[in-house]
Protein backbone atom coordinates (compact mmCIF):
# COMPACT_ATOMS: atom_id res chain seq x y z
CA UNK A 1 -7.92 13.37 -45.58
CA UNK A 2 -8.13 16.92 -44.10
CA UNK A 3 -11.63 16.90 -43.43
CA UNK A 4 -11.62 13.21 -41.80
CA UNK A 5 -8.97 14.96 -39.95
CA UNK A 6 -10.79 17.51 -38.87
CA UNK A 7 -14.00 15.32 -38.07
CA UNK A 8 -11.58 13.06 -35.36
CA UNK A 9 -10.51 16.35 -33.68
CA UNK A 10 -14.34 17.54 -33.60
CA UNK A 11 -15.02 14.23 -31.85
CA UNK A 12 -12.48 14.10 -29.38
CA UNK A 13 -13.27 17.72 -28.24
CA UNK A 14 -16.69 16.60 -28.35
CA UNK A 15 -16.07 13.64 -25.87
CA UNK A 16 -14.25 15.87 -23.79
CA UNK A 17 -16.94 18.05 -23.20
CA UNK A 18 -19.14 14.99 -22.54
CA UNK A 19 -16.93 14.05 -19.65
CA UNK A 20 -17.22 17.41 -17.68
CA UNK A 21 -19.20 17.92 -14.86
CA UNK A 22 -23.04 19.31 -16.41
CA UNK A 23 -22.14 21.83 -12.66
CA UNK A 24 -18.63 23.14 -13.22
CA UNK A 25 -16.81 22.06 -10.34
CA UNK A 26 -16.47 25.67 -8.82
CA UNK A 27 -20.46 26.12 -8.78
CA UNK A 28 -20.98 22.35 -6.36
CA UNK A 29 -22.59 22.84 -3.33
CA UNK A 30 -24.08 20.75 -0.57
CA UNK A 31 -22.67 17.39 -2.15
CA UNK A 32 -20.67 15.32 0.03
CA UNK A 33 -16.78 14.64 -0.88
CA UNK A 34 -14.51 11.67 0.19
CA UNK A 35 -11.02 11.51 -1.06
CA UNK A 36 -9.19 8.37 -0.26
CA UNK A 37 -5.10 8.56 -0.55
CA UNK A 38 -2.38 6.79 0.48
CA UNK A 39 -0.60 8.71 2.61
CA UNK A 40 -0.89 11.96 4.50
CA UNK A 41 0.08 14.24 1.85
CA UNK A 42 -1.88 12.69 -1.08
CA UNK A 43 -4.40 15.34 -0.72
CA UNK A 44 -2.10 18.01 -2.15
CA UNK A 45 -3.23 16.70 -5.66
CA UNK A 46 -6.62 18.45 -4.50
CA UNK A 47 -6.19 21.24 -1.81
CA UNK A 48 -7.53 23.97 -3.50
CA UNK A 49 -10.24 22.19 -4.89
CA UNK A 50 -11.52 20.87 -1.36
CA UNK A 51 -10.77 24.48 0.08
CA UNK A 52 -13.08 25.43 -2.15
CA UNK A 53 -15.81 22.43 -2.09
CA UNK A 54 -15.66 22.95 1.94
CA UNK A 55 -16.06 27.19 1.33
CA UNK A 56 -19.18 26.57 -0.90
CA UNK A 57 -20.88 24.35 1.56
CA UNK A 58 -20.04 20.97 0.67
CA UNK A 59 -19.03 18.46 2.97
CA UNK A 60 -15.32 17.17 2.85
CA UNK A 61 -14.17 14.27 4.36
CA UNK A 62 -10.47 12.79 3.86
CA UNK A 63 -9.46 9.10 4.48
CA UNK A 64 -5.92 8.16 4.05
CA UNK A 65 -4.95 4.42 3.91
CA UNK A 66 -1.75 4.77 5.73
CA UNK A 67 0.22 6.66 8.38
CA UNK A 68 2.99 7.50 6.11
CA UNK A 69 5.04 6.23 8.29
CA UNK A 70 8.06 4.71 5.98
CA UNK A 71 8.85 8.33 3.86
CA UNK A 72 11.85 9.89 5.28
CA UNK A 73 15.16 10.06 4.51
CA UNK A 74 16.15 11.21 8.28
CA UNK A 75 18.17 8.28 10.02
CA UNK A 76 16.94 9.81 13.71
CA UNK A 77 13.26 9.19 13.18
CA UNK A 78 12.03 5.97 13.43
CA UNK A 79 8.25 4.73 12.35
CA UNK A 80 6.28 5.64 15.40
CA UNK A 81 7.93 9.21 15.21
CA UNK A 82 7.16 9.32 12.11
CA UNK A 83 3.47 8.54 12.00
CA UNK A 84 2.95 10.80 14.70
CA UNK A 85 4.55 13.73 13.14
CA UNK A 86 2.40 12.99 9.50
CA UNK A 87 -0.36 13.18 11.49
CA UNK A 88 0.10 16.62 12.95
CA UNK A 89 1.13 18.04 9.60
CA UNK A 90 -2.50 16.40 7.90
CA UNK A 91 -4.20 17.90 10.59
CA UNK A 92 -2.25 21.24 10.04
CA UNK A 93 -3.16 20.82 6.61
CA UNK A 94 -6.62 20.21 7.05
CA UNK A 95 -6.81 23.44 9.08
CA UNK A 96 -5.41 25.60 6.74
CA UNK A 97 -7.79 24.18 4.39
CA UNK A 98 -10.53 25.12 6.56
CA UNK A 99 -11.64 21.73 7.28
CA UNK A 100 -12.51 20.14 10.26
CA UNK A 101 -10.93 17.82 12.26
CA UNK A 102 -13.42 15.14 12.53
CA UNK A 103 -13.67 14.96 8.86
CA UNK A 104 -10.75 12.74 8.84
CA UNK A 105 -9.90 9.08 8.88
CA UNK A 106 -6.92 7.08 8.36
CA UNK A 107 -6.84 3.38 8.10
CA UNK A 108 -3.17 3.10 9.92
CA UNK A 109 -1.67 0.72 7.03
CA UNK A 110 2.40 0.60 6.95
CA UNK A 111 3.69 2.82 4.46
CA UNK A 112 5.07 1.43 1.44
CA UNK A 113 3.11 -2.32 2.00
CA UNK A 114 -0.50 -1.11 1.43
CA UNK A 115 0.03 -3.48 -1.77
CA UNK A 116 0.62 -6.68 0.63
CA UNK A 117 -2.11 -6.52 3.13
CA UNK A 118 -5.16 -8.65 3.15
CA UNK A 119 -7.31 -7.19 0.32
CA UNK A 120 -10.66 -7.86 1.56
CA UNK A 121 -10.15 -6.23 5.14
CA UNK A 122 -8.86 -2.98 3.03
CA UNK A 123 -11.66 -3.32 1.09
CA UNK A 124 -14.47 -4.04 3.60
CA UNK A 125 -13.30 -0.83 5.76
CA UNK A 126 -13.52 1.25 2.89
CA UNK A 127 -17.09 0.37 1.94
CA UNK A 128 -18.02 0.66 5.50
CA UNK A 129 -16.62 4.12 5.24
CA UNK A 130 -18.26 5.15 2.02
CA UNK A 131 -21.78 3.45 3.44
CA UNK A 132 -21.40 5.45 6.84
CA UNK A 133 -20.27 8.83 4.59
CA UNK A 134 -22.20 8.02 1.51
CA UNK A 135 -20.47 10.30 -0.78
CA UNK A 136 -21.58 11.67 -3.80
CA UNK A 137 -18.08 12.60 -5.27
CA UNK A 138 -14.78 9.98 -4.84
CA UNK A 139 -11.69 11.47 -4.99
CA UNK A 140 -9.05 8.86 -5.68
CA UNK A 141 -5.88 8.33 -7.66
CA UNK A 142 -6.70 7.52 -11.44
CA UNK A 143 -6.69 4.01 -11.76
CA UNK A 144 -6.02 4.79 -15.33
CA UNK A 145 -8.31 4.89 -18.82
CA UNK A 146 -8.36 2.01 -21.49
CA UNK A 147 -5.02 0.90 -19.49
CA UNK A 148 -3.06 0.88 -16.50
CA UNK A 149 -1.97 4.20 -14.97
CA UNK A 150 1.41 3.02 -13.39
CA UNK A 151 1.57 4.61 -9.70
CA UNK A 152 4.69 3.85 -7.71
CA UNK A 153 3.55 1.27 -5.22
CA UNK A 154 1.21 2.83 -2.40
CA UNK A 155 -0.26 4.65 -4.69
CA UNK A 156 -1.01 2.27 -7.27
CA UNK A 157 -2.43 0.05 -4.95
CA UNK A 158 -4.82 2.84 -3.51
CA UNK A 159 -6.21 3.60 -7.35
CA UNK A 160 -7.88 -0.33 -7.05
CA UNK A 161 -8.76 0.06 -3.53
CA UNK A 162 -10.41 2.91 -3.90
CA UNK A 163 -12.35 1.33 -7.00
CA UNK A 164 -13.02 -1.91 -5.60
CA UNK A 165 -14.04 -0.86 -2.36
CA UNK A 166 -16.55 1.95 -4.56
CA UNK A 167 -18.34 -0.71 -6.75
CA UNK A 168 -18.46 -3.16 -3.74
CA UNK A 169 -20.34 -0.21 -1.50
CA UNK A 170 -23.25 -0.36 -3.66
CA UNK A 171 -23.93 -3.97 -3.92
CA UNK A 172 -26.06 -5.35 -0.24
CA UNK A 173 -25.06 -8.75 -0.66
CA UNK A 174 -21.31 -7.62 -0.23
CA UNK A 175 -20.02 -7.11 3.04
CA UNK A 176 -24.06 -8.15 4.12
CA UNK A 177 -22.87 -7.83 8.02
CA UNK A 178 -22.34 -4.06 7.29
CA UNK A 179 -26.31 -3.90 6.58
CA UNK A 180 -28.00 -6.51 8.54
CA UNK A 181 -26.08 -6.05 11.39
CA UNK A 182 -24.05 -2.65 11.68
CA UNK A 183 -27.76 -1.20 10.24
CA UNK A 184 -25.66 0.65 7.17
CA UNK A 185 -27.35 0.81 3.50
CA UNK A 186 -25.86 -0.19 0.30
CA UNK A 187 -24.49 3.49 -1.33
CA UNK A 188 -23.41 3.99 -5.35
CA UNK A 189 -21.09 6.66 -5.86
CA UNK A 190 -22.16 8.21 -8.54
CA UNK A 191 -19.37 10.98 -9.81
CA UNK A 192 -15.50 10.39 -9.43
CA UNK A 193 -12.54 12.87 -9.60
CA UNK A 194 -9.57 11.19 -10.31
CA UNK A 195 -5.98 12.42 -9.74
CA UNK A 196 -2.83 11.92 -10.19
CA UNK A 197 -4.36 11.19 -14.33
CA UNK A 198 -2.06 10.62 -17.48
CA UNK A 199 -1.37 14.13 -18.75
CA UNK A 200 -3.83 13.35 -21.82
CA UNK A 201 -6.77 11.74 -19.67
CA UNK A 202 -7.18 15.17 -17.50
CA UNK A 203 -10.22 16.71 -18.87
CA UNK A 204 -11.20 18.77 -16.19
CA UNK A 205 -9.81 21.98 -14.71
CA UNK A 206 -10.54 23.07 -11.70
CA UNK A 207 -10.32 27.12 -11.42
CA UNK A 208 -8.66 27.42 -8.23
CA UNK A 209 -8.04 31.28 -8.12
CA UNK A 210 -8.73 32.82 -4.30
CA UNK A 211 -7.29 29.34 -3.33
CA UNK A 212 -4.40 29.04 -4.38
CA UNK A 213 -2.40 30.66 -1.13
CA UNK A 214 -4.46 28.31 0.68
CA UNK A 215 -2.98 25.44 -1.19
CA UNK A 216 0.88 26.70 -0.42
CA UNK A 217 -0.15 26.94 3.17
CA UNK A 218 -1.62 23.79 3.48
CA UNK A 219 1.03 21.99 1.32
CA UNK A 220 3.60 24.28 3.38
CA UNK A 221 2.54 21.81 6.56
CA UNK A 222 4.14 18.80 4.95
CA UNK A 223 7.43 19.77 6.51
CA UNK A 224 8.56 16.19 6.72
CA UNK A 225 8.21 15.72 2.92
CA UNK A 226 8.38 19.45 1.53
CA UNK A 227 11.57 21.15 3.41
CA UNK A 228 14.70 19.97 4.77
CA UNK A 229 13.09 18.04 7.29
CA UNK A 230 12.97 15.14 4.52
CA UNK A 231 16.51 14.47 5.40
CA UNK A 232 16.71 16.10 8.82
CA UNK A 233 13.60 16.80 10.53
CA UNK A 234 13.72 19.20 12.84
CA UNK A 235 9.58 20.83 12.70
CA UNK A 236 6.86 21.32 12.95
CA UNK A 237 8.02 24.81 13.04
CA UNK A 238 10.25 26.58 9.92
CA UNK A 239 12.47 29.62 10.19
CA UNK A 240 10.83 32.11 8.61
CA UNK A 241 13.71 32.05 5.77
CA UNK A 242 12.75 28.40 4.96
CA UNK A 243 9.39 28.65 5.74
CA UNK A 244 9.40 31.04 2.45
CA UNK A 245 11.77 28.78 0.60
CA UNK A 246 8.93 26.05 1.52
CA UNK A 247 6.16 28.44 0.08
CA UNK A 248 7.61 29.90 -3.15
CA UNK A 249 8.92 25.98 -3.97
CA UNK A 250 5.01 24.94 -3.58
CA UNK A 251 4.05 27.77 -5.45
CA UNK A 252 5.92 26.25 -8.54
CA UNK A 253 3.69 23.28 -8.37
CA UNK A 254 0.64 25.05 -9.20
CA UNK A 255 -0.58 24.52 -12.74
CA UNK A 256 -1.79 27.63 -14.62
CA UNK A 257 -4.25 27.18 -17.97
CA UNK A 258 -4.96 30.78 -19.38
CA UNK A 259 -3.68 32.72 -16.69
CA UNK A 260 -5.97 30.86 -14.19
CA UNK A 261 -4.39 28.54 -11.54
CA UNK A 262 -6.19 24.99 -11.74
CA UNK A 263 -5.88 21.32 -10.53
CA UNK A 264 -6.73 18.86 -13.35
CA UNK A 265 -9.01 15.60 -13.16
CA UNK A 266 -10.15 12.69 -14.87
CA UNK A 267 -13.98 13.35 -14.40
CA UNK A 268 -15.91 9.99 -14.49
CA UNK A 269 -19.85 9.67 -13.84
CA UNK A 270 -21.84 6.25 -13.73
CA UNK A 271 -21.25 3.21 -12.50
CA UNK A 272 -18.20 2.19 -11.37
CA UNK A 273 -17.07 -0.49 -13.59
CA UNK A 274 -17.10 1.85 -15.67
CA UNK A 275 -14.17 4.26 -14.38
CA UNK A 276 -11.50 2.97 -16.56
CA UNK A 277 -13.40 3.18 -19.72
């Protein structure tokens, strides 16, 4: 029984090491990056990753499915406020970062009823996006392994858009118009990074270290979500007093494995039916 034992835990780890990257993460260059989220913000699962994808020399590109304009708590700020001030803090973001700009997209979805729009226009959009970026890598909330990763709602529905809109890209029957007319190609996505996994599915770790400040910065632009403008909003700039109470609270949400400060993934290469396998 001890050596059967033994055997299972010898597989696993084996299968684990199957699913990493055959380039650690760290060492990517020159491949071309799309993470789609839900809302401004969503990238924060991955900021020092991207910092450090864009600082080697790949290409970054961020498209967010909504304009976050439902998440506040302030009774002052009403949804067009809102969405304008999310976008200012994305950009901010995406400058600290180190990314441009023009690398970013959003769809302009309500916040909190991505779930209840029309599934096929969602859809459609996002293949055209991935056939005019044709990404190698897709960044996207875990959709989940063998089951269902439950995501409160935006997110959740993101994790199928995401994956739909991915294995729809590459077929040129699909959304035909986008190739006989729009002149696009069919694209397969062949390597996916997904967040936001189950503790247990992560089975890559991304060593972050010499981006890990830019992360807090970044994250530290949020300050409609991240500071006491959640409940009264009163950015985009902090005192410097909160403006450290912002930082040292974000630098608690960094995950350290051996004394390293990562971001964990659900690595998935192939085809993408395959992603929840």
């Amino acid at each position: 029984m001890k050596h059967l034992y033994l055997s299972l835990i010898i597989l696993s780890f084996s299968l684990t090491l199957l699913a990493q990257p055959e380039i650690p993460v760290e060492e990517w260059k020159d491949k071309t990056v799309l993470l789609i989220g839900a809302h401004p913000d969503d990238d924060s699962y991955s900021m020092g990753t991207l910092a450090l994808l864009h600082e080697n020399g790949n290409h970054v590109h961020i498209a967010i499915l909504t304009t976050g304009n439902v998440g506040t708590q302030d009774p002052d700020l009403s949804m067009t406020d809102l969405a304008r001030i999310r976008k200012q803090e994305e950009q901010a973001a995406l400058a600290a970062m180190g990314i441009p700009g023009d690398r970013y997209t959003n769809l302009g979805y309500d916040d909190g009823m991505l779930e209840y729009e029309y599934k096929k226009e969602v859809v459609a959009r996002l293949v055209r996006l991935i056939r005019t970026i044709k990404p190698d890598v897709l960044f996207a909330f875990d959709p989940g392994k063998g089951e269902q990763r439950w995501h409160k709602a935006d997110h959740r529905a993101a994790s199928y858009l995401a994956a739909d809109a991915a294995r729809a890209a590459m077929w040129p029957l699909l959304f035909q118009g986008q190739i006989t007319v729009e002149g696009l190609e069919a694209h397969t996505v062949e390597e996916y990074m997904l967040y936001d996994s189950a503790e247990e599915d992560k089975d890559t770790w991304v060593d972050i270290s010499g981006y890990e400040e830019k992360k807090v910065e970044a994250m530290s632009k949020y300050v409609s979500q991240f500071s006491s403008g959640w409940s009264d909003y009163q950015g985009p700039e902090l005192s410097a007093e909160e403006e450290k109470e912002v930082k040292d609270n974000m630098r608690k949400r960094i995950v350290y494995r051996e004394d390293k400060p990562v971001e964990g993934f659900r690595y998935y290469k192939g085809l993408p039916d395959g992603i929840g396998r």
